[in-house]
C-alpha atoms as a PDB file:
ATOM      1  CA  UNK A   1      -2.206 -18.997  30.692  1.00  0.00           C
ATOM      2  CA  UNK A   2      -3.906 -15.474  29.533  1.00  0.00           C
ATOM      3  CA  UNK A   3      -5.315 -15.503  26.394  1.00  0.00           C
ATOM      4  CA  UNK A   4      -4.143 -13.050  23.694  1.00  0.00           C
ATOM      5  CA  UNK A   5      -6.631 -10.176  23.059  1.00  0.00           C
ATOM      6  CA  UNK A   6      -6.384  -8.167  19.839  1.00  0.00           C
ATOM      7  CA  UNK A   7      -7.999  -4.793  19.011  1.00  0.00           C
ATOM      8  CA  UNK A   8      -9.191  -3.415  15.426  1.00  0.00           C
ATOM      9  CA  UNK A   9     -10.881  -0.693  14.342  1.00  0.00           C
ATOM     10  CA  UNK A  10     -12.102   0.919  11.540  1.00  0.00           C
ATOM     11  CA  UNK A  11     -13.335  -1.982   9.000  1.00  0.00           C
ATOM     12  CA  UNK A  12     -16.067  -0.072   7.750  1.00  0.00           C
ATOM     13  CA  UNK A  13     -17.473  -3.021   5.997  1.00  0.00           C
ATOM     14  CA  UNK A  14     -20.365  -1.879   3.312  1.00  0.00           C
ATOM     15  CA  UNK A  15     -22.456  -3.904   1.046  1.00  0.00           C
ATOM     16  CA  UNK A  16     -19.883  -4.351  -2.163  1.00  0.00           C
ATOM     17  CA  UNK A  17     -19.196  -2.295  -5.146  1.00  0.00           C
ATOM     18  CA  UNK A  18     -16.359   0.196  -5.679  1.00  0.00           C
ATOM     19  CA  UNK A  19     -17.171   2.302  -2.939  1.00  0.00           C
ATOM     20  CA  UNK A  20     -16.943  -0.225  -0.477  1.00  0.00           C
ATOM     21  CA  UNK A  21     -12.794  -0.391   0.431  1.00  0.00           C
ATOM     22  CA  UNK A  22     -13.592  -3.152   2.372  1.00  0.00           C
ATOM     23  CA  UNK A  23     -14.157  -4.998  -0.757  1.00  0.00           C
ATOM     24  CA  UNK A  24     -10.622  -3.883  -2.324  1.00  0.00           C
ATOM     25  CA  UNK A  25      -7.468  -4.957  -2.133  1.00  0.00           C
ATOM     26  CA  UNK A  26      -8.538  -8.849  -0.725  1.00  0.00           C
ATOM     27  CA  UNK A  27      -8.855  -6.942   2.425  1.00  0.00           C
ATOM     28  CA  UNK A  28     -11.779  -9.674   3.002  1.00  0.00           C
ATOM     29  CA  UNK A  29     -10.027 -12.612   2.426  1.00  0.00           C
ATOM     30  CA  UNK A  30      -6.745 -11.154   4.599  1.00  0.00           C
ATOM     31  CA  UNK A  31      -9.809 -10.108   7.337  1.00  0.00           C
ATOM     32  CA  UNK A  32     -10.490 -14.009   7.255  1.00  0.00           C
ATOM     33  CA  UNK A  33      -7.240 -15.212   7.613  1.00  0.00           C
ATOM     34  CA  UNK A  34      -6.867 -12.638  10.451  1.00  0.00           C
ATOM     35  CA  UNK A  35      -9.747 -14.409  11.808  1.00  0.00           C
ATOM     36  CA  UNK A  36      -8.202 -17.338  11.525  1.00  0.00           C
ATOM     37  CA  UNK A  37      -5.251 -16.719  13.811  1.00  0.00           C
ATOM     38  CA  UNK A  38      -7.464 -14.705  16.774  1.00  0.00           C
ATOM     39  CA  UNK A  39      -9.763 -18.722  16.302  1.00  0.00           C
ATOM     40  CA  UNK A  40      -6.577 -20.846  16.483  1.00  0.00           C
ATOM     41  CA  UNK A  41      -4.909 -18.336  19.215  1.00  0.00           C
ATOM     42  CA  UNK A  42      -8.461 -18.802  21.231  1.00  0.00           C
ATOM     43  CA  UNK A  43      -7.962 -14.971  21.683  1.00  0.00           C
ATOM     44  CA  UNK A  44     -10.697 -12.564  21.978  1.00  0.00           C
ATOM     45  CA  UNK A  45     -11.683  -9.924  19.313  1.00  0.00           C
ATOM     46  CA  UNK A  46     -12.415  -6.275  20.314  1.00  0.00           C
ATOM     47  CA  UNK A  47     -13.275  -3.959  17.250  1.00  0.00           C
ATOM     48  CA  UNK A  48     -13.336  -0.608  18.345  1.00  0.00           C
ATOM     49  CA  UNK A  49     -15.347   1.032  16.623  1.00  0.00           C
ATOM     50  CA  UNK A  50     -16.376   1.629  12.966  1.00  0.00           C
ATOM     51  CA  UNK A  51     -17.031  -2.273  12.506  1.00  0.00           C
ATOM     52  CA  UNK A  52     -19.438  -1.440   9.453  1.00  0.00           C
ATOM     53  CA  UNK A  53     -20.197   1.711   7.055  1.00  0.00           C
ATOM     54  CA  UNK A  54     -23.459   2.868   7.641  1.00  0.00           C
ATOM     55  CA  UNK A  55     -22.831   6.188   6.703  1.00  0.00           C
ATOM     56  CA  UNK A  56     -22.561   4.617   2.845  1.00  0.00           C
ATOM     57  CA  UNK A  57     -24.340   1.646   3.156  1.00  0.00           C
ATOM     58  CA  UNK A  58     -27.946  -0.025   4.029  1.00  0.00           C
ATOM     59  CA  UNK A  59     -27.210  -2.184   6.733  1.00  0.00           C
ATOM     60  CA  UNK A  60     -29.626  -4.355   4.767  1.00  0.00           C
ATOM     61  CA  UNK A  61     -27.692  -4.371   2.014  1.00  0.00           C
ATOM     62  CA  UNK A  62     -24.698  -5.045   3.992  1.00  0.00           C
ATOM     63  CA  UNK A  63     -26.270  -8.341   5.924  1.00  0.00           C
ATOM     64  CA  UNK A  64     -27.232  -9.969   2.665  1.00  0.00           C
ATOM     65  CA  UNK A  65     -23.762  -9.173   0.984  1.00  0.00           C
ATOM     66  CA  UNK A  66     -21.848 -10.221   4.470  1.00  0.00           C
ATOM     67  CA  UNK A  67     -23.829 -13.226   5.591  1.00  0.00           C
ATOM     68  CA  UNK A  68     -21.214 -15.465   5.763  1.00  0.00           C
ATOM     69  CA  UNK A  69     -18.195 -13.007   8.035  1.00  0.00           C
ATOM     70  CA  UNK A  70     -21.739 -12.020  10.251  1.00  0.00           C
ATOM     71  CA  UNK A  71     -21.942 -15.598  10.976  1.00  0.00           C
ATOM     72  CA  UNK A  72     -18.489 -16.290  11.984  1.00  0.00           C
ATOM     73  CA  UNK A  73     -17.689 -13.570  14.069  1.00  0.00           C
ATOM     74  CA  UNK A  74     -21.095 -14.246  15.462  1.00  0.00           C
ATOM     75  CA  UNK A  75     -19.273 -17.588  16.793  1.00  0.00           C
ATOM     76  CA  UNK A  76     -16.509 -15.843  18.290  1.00  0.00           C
ATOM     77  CA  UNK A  77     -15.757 -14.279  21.515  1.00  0.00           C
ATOM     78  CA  UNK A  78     -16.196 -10.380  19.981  1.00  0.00           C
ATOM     79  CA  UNK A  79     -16.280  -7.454  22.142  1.00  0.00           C
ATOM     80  CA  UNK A  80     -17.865  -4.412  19.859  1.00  0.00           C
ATOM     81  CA  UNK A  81     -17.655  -0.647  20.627  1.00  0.00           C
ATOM     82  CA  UNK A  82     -19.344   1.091  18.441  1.00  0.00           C
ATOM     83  CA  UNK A  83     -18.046   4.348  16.405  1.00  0.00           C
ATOM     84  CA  UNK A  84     -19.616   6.854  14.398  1.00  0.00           C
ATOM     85  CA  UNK A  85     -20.119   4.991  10.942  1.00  0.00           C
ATOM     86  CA  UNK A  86     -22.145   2.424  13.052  1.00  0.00           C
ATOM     87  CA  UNK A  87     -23.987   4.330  15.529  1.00  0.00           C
ATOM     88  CA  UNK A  88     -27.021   3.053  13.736  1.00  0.00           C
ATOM     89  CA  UNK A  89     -26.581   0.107  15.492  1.00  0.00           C
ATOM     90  CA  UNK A  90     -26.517   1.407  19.005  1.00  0.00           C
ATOM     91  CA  UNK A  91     -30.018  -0.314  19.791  1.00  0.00           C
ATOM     92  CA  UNK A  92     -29.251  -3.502  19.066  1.00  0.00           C
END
């Protein structure tokens, strides 16, 4: 049996604060409990693009705030693209 794949975009995760939306409206603990499901599902997790807010954010800033969701989806099976609030990243 296939595995379910799901597709996301646009988190743009910052580093806290009111300017970060990711931090509003328990869109982090939903995000975790979305997590959840794609875990239990054993599906695979493509985020198309705009994963975190560079644009706004230090991506320093954002590692020490998001430790603990850069860990887990670091265990999962994560396919990025990047998009244009996280072309920073395009080196890693």
């Amino acid at each position: 049996m296939n595995n379910p794949i799901y597709v996301i975009s646009d988190l743009h995760i910052g580093a806290g604060g009111p300017r970060d939306s990711f931090s509003q409206y328990n869109r982090g603990a939903n995000f975790n409990s979305f997590l959840d499901h794609v875990k239990k599902e054993g599906a695979e997790l493509i985020i198309l693009g705009d994963f975190l807010d560079l644009w706004r954010f230090d991506l320093k800033k954002i590692i020490e705030k998001r430790n603990g969701l850069l860990d887990r989806l670091a265990e999962m099976k994560i396919s990025f693209i990047l998009g244009n609030h996280d072309q920073a990243l395009q080196n890693f």
